[in-house]
C-alpha atoms as a PDB file:
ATOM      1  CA  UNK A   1      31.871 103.565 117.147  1.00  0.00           C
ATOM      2  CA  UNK A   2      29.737 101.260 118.838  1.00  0.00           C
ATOM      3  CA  UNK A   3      26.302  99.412 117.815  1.00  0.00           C
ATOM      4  CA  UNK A   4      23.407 100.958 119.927  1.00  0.00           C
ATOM      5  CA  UNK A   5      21.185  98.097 119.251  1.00  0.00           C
ATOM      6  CA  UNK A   6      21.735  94.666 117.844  1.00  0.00           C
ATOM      7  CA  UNK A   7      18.808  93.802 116.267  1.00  0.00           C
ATOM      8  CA  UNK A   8      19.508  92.517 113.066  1.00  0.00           C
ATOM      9  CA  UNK A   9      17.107  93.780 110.837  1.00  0.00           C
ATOM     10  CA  UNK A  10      16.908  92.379 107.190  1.00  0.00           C
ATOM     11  CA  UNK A  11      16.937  95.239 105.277  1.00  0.00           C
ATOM     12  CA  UNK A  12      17.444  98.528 108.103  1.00  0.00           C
ATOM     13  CA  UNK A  13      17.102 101.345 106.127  1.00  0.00           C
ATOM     14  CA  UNK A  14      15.879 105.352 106.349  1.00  0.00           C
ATOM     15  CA  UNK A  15      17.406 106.297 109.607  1.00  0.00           C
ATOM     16  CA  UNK A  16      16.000 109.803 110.942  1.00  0.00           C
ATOM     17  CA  UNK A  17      16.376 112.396 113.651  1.00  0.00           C
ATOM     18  CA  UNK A  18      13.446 113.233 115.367  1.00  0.00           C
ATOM     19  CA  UNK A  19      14.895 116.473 117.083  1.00  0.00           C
ATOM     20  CA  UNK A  20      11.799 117.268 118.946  1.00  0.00           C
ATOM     21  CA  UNK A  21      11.568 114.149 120.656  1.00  0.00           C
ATOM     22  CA  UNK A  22      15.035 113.255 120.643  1.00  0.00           C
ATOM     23  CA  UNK A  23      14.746 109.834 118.936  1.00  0.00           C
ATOM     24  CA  UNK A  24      15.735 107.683 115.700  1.00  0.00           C
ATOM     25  CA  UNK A  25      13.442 106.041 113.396  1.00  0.00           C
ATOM     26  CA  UNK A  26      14.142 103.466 111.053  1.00  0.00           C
ATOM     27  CA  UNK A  27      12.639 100.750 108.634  1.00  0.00           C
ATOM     28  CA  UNK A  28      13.110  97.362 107.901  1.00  0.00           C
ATOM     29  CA  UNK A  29      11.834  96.747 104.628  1.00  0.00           C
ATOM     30  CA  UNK A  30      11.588  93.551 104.350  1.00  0.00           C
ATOM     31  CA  UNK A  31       9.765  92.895 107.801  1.00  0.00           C
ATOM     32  CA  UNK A  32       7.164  95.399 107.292  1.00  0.00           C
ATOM     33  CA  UNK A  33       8.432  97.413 110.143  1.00  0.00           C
ATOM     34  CA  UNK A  34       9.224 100.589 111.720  1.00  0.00           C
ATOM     35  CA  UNK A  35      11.459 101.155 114.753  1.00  0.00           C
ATOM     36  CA  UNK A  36      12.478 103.853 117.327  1.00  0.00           C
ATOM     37  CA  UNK A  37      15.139 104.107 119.960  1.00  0.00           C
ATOM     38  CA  UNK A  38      16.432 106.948 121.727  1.00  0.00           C
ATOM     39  CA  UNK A  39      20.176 108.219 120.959  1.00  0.00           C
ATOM     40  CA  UNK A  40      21.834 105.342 123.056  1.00  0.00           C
ATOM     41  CA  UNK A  41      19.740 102.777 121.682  1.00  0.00           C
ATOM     42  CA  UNK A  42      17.016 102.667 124.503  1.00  0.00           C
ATOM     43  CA  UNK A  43      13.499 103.080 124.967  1.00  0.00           C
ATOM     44  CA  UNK A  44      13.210 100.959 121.830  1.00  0.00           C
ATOM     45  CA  UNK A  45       9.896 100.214 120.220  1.00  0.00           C
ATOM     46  CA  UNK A  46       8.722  98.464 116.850  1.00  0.00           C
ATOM     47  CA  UNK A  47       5.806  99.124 114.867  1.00  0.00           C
ATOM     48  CA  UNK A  48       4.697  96.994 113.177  1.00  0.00           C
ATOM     49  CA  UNK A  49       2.994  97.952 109.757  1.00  0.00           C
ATOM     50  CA  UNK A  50       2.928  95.260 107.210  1.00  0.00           C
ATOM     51  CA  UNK A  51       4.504  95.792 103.275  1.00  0.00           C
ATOM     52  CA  UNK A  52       7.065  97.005 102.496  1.00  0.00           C
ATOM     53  CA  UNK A  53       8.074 100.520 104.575  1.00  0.00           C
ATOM     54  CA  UNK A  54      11.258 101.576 102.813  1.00  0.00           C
ATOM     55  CA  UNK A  55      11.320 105.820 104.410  1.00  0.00           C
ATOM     56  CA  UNK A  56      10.012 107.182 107.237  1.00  0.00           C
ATOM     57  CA  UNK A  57      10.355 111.667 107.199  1.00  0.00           C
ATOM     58  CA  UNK A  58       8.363 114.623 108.897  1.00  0.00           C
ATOM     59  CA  UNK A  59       5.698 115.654 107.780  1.00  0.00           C
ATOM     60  CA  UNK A  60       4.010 119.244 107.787  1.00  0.00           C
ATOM     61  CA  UNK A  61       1.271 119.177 110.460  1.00  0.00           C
ATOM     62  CA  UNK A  62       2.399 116.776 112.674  1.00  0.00           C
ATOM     63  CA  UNK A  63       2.924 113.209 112.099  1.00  0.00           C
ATOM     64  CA  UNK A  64       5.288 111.294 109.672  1.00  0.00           C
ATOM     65  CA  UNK A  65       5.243 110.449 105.780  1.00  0.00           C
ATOM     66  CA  UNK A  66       6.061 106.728 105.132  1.00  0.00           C
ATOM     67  CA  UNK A  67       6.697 105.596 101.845  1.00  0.00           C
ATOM     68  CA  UNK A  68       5.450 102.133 101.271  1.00  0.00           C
ATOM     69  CA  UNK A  69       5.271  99.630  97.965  1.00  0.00           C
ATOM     70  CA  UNK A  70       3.712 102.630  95.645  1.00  0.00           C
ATOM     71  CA  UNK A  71       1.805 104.483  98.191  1.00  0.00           C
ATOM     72  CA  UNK A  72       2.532 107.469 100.336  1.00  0.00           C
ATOM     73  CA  UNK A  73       0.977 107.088 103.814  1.00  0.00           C
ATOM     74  CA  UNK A  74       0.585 109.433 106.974  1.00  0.00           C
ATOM     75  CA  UNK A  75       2.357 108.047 109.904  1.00  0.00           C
ATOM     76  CA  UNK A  76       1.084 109.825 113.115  1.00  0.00           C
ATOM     77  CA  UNK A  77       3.754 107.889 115.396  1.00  0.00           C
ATOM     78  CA  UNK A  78       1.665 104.808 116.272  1.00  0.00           C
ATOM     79  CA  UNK A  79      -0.291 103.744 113.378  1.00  0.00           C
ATOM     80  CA  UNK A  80      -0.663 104.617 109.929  1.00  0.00           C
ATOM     81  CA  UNK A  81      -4.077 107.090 110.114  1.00  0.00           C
ATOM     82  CA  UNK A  82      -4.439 107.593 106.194  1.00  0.00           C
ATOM     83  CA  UNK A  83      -2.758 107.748 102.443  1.00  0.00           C
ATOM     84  CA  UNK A  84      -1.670 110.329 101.474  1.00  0.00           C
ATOM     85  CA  UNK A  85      -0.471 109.897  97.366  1.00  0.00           C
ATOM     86  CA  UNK A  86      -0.194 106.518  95.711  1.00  0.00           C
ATOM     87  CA  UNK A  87       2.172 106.167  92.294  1.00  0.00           C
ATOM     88  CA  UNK A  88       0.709 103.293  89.306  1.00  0.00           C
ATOM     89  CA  UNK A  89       3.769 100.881  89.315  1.00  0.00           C
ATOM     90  CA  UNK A  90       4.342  97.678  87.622  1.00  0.00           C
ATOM     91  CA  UNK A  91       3.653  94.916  90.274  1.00  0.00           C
ATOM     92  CA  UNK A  92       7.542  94.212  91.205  1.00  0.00           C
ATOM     93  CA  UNK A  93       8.060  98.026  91.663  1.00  0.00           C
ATOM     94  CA  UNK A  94       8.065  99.429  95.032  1.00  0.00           C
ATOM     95  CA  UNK A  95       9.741 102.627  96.590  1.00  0.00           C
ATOM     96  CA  UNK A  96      12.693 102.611  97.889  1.00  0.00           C
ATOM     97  CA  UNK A  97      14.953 105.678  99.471  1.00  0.00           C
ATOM     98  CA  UNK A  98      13.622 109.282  99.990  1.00  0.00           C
ATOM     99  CA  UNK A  99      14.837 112.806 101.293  1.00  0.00           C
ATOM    100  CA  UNK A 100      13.160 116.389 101.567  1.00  0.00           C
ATOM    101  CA  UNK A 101      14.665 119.098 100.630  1.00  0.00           C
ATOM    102  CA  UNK A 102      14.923 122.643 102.263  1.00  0.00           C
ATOM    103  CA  UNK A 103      12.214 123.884 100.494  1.00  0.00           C
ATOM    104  CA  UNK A 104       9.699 121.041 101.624  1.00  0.00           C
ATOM    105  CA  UNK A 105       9.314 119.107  98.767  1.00  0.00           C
ATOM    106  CA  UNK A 106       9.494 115.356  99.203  1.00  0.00           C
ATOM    107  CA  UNK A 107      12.016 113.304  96.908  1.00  0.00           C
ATOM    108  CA  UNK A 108      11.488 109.481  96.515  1.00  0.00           C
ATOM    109  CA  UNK A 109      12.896 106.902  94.554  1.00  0.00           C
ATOM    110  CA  UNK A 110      11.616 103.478  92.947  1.00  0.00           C
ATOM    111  CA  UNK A 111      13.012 100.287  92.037  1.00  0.00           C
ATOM    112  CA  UNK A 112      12.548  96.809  90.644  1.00  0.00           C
ATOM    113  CA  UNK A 113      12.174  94.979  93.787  1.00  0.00           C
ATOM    114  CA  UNK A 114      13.407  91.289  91.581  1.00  0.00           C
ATOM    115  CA  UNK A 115      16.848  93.773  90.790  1.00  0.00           C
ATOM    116  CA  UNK A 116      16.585  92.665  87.567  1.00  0.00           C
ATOM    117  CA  UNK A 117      14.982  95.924  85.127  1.00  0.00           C
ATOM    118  CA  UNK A 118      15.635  99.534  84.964  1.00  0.00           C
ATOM    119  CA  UNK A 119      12.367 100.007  85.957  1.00  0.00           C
ATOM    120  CA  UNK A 120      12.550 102.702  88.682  1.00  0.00           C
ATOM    121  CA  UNK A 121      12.872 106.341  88.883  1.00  0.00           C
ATOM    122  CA  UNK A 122      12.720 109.416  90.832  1.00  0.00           C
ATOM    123  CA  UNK A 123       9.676 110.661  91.631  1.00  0.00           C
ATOM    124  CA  UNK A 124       9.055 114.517  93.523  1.00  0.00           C
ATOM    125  CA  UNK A 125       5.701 115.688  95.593  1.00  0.00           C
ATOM    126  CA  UNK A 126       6.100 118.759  94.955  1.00  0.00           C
ATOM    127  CA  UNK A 127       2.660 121.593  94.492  1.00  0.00           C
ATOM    128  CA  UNK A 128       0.089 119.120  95.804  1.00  0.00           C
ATOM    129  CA  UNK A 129       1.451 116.869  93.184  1.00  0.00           C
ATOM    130  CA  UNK A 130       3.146 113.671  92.458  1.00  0.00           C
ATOM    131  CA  UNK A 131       5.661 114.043  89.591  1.00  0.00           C
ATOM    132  CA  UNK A 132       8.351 111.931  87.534  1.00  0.00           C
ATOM    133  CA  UNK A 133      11.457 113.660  87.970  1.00  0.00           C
ATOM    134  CA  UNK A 134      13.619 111.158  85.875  1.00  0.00           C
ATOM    135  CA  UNK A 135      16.634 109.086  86.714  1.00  0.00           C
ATOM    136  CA  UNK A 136      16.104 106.032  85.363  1.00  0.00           C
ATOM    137  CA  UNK A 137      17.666 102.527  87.078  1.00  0.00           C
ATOM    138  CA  UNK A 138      17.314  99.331  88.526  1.00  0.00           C
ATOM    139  CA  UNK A 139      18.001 100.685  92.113  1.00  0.00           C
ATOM    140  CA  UNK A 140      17.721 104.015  93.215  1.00  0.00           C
ATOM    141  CA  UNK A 141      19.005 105.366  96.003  1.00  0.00           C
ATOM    142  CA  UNK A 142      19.033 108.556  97.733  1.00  0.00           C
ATOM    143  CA  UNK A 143      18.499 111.038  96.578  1.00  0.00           C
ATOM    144  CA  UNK A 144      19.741 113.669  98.759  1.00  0.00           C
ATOM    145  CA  UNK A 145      19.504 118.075  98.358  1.00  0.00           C
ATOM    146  CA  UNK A 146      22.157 120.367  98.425  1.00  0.00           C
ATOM    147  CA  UNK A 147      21.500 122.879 101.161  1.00  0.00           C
ATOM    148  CA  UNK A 148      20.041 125.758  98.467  1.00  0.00           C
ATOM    149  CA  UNK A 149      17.928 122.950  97.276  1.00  0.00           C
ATOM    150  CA  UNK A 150      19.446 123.689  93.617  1.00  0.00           C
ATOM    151  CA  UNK A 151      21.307 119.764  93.319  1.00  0.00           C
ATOM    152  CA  UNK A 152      20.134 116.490  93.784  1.00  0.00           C
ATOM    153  CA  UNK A 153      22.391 113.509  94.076  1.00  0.00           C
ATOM    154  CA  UNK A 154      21.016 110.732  92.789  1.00  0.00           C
ATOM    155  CA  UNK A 155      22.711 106.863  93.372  1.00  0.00           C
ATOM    156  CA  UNK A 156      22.338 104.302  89.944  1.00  0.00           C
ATOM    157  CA  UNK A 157      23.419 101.578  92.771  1.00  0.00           C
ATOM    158  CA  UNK A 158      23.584  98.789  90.527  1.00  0.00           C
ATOM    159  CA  UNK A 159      25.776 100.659  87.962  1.00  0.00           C
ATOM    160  CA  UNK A 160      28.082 101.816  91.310  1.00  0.00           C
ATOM    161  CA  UNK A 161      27.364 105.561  90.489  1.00  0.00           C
ATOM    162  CA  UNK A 162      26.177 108.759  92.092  1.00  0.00           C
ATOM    163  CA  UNK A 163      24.644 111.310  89.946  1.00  0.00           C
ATOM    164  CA  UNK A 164      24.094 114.845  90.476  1.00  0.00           C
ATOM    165  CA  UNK A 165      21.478 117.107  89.063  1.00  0.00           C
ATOM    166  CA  UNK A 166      19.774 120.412  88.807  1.00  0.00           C
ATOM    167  CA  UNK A 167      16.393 120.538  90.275  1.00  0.00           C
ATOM    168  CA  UNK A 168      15.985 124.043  90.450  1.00  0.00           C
ATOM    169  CA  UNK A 169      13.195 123.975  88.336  1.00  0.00           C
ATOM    170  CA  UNK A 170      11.157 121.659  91.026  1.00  0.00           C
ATOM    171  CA  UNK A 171       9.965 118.933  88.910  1.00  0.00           C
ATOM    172  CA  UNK A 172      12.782 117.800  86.700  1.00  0.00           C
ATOM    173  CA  UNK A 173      16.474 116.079  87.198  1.00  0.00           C
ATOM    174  CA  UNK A 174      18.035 118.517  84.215  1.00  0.00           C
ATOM    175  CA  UNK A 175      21.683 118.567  83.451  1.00  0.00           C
ATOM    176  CA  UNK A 176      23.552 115.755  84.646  1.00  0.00           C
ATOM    177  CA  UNK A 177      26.928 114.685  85.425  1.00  0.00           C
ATOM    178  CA  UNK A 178      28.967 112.159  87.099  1.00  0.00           C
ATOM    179  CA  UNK A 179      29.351 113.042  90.970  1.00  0.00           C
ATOM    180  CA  UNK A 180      31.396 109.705  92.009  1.00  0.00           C
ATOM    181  CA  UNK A 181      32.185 106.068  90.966  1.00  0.00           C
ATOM    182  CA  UNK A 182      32.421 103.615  93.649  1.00  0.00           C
ATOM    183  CA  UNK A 183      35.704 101.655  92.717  1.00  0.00           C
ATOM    184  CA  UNK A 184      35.892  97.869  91.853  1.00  0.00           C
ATOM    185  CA  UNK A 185      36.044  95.771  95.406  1.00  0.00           C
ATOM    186  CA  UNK A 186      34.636  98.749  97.301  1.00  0.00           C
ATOM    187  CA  UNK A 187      31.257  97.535  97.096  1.00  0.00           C
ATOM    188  CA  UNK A 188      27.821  99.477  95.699  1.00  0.00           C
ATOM    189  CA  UNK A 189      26.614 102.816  96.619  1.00  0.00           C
ATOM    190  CA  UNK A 190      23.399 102.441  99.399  1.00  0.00           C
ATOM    191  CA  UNK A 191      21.825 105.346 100.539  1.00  0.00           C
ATOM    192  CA  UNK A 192      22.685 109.167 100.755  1.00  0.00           C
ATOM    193  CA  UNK A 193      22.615 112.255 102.704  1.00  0.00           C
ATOM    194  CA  UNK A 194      24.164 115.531 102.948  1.00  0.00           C
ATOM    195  CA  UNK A 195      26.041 117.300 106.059  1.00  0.00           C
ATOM    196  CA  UNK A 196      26.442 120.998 106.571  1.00  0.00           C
ATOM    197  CA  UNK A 197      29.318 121.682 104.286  1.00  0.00           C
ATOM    198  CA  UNK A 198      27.158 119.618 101.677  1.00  0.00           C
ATOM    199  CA  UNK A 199      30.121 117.149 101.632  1.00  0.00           C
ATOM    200  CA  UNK A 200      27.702 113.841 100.725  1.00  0.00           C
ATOM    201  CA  UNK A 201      27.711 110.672 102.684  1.00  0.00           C
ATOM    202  CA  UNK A 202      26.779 107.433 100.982  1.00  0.00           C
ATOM    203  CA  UNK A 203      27.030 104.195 102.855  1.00  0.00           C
ATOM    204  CA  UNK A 204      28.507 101.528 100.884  1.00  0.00           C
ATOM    205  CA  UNK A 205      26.344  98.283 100.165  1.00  0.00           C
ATOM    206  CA  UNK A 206      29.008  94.939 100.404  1.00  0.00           C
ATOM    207  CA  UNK A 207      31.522  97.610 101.343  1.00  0.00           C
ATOM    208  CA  UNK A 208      32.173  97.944 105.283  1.00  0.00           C
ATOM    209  CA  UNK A 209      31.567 101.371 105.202  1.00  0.00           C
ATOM    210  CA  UNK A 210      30.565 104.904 104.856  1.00  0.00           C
ATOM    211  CA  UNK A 211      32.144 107.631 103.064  1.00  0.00           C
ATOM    212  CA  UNK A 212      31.942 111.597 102.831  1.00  0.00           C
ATOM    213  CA  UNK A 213      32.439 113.121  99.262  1.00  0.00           C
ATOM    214  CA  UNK A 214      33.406 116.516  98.880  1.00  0.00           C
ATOM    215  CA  UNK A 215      31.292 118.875  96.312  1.00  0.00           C
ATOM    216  CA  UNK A 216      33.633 118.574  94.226  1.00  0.00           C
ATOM    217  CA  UNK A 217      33.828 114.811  94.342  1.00  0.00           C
ATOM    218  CA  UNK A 218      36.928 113.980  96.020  1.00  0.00           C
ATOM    219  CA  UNK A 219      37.025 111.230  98.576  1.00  0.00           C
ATOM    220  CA  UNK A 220      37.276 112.877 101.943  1.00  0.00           C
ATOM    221  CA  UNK A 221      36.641 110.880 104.706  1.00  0.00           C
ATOM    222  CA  UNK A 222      35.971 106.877 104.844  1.00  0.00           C
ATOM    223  CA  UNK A 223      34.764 104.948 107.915  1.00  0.00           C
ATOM    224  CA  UNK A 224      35.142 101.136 108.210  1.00  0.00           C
ATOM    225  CA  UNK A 225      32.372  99.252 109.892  1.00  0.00           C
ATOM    226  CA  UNK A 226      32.404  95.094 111.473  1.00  0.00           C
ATOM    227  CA  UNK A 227      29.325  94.529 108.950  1.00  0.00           C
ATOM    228  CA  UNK A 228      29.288  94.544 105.311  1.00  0.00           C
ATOM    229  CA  UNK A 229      25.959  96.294 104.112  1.00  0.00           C
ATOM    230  CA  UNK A 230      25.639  99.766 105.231  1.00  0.00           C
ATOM    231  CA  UNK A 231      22.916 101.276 103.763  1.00  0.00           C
ATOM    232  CA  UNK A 232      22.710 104.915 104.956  1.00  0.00           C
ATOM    233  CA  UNK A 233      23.777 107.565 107.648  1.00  0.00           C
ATOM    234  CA  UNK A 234      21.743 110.120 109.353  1.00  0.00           C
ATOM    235  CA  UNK A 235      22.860 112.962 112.116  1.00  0.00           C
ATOM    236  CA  UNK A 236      21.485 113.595 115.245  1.00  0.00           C
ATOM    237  CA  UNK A 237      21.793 114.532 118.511  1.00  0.00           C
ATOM    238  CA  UNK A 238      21.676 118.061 120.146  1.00  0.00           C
ATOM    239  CA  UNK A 239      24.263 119.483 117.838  1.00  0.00           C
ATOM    240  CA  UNK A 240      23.803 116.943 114.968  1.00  0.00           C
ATOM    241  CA  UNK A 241      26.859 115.810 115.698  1.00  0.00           C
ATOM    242  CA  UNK A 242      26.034 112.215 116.137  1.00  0.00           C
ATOM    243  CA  UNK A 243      25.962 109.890 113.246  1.00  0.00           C
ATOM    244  CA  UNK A 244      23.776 106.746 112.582  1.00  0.00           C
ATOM    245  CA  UNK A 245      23.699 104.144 110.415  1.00  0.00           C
ATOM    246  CA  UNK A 246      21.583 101.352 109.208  1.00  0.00           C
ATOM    247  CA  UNK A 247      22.370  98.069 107.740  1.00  0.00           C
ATOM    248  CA  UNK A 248      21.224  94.968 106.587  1.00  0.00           C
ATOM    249  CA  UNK A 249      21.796  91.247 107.085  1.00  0.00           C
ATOM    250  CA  UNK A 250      19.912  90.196 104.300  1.00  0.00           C
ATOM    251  CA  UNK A 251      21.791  87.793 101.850  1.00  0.00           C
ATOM    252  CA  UNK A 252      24.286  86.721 103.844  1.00  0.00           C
ATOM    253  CA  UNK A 253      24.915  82.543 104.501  1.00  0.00           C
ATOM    254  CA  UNK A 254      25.458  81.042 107.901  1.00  0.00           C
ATOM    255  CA  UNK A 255      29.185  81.224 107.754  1.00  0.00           C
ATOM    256  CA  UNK A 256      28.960  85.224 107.117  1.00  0.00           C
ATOM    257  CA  UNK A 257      26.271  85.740 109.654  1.00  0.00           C
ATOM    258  CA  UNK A 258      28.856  83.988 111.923  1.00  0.00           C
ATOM    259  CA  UNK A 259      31.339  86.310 111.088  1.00  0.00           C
ATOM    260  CA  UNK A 260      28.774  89.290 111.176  1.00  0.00           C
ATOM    261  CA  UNK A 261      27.029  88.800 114.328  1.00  0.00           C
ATOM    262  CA  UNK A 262      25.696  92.731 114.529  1.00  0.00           C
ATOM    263  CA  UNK A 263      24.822  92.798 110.994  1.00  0.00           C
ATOM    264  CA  UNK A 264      21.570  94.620 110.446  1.00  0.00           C
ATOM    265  CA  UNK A 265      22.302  96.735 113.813  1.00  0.00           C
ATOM    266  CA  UNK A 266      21.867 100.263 114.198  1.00  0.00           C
ATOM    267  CA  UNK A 267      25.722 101.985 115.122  1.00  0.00           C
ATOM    268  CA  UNK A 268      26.447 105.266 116.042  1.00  0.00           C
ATOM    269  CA  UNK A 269      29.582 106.901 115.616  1.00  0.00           C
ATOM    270  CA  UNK A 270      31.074 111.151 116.104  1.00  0.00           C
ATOM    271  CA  UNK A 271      31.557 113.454 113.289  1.00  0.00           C
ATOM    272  CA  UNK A 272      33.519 116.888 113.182  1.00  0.00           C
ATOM    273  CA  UNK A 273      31.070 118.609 110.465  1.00  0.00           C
ATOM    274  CA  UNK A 274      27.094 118.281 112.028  1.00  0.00           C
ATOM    275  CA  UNK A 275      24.369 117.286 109.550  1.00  0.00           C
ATOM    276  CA  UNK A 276      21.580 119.604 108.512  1.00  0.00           C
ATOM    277  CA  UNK A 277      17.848 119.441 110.611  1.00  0.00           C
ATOM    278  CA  UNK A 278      15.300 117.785 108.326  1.00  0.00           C
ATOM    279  CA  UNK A 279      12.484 119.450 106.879  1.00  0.00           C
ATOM    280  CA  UNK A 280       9.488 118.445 107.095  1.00  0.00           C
ATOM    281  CA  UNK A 281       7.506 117.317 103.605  1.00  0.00           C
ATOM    282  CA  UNK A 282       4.895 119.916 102.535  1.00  0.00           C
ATOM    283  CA  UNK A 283       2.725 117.487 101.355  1.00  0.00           C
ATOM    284  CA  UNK A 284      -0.310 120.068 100.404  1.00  0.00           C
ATOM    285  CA  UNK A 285      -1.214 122.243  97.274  1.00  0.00           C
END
């Protein structure tokens, strides 16, 4: 593993593989910002976009969707160049994670930004539409799609849980059950995504690592990080082999920050099992 650039972001979140240009993008939240570096951490650029950018994903078309506070915006690489779908949201509200699933329908979650309310949900564009999906919490996280785009996994972070659902339907989290607890000291489930044997990886807020879940739920695979707050893992790379992750040094004192000099970097580490190539959100009727 090593830490492809140091740059100690507040909140680094939403990493993504752009396979046609062969780089990662990334937010930090709390600076308003969106980044890209190339797969060793070079040719590194910021852009800077005021708010609150919490996801960054393809879009159909060309260009990139970025979710930010309660509005959906078109990202064309540079600059954001329009909006594209804004959600009414109480004023502490703002989105947080997001995925797409294989049939191009964009999944996004909200939260209350003071951590104090079950105020956020899951929300779907789905149809030319934005629609409540369910999934009530404080924080949500995720989601991420099974490959056949039939179950959603959706992370309560606050209550340590990941969920999973049936979306089959498009619209609606139906049915569901208790993927995986995160275990007292382990820290909180962060963000999720899914690889191509749908095993899930969730990086573990407070936790020093990331872990891979089995469909079935069984702890498969744990990796151990020098920073506390991962927050989510992304493949990439020619064969998707390659693994990032984003963190966060947001919260920590001066003593911990001493002891976490590359928190809030972005590392990069190998995996057996490749992820799965994005698709891009169909964000039209």
């Amino acid at each position: 593993m090593d830490c492809i650039w140091p740059l100690g972001a507040t909140l680094g979140e939403g990493p993504l593989w752009d396979a046609a240009a062969q780089a990662l993008w990334f937010v930090d939240i709390k600076q308003g910002r969106i980044h890209r570096c190339d797969i060793d951490g070079g040719d590194r650029r910021t852009f800077e976009v005021g708010g609150m950018p919490s996801f960054i994903l393809p879009r159909t078309g060309g260009g990139f969707v970025v979710g930010n506070v309660s509005t959906l915006h078109h990202f064309d690489g540079e600059r954001i160049v329009g909006e594209i779908g804004r959600v009414e949201a109480r004023a502490d509200n703002r989105f947080n994670d997001a995925t797409t699933d294989s049939r191009g329908r964009l999944w996004f979650g909200s939260m209350d930004n003071l951590e104090e309310e079950n105020t956020g949900v899951v929300h779907v564009h789905a149809d030319g539409a934005i629609h409540v999906a369910g999934g009530e919490a404080m924080i949500t996280n995720g989601p991420a799609v099974s490959g056949d785009a039939r179950w959603l996994y959706h992370v309560d972070t606050a209550e340590k849980t990941i969920w999973r659902f049936d979306v089959s339907d498009g619209h609606t989290l139906r049915d569901g059950e208790v993927f995986a607890r995160i275990e007292k000291g382990a820290g909180h489930p962060d963000g999720v995504t899914i690889d191509a044997e749908d095993h899930v990886w969730v990086g573990l807020w407070g936790g020093w690592a990331a872990r891979r879940y089995a469909p079935d739920g069984t702890l498969a695979q744990e990796v151990r990080f020098p920073v506390a707050n991962i927050t989510k893992v992304a493949f990439g790379g020619p064969d998707l082999k390659t693994a990032f992750a984003t963190s966060a040094s947001i919260g920590l004192d001066e003593a911990a920050r001493a002891g976490q000099p590359l928190a809030g970097g972005i590392f990069r580490f190998a995996v057996d099992v490749p992820g799965v190539a994005v698709t891009p959100a169909r964000l039209d009727a």
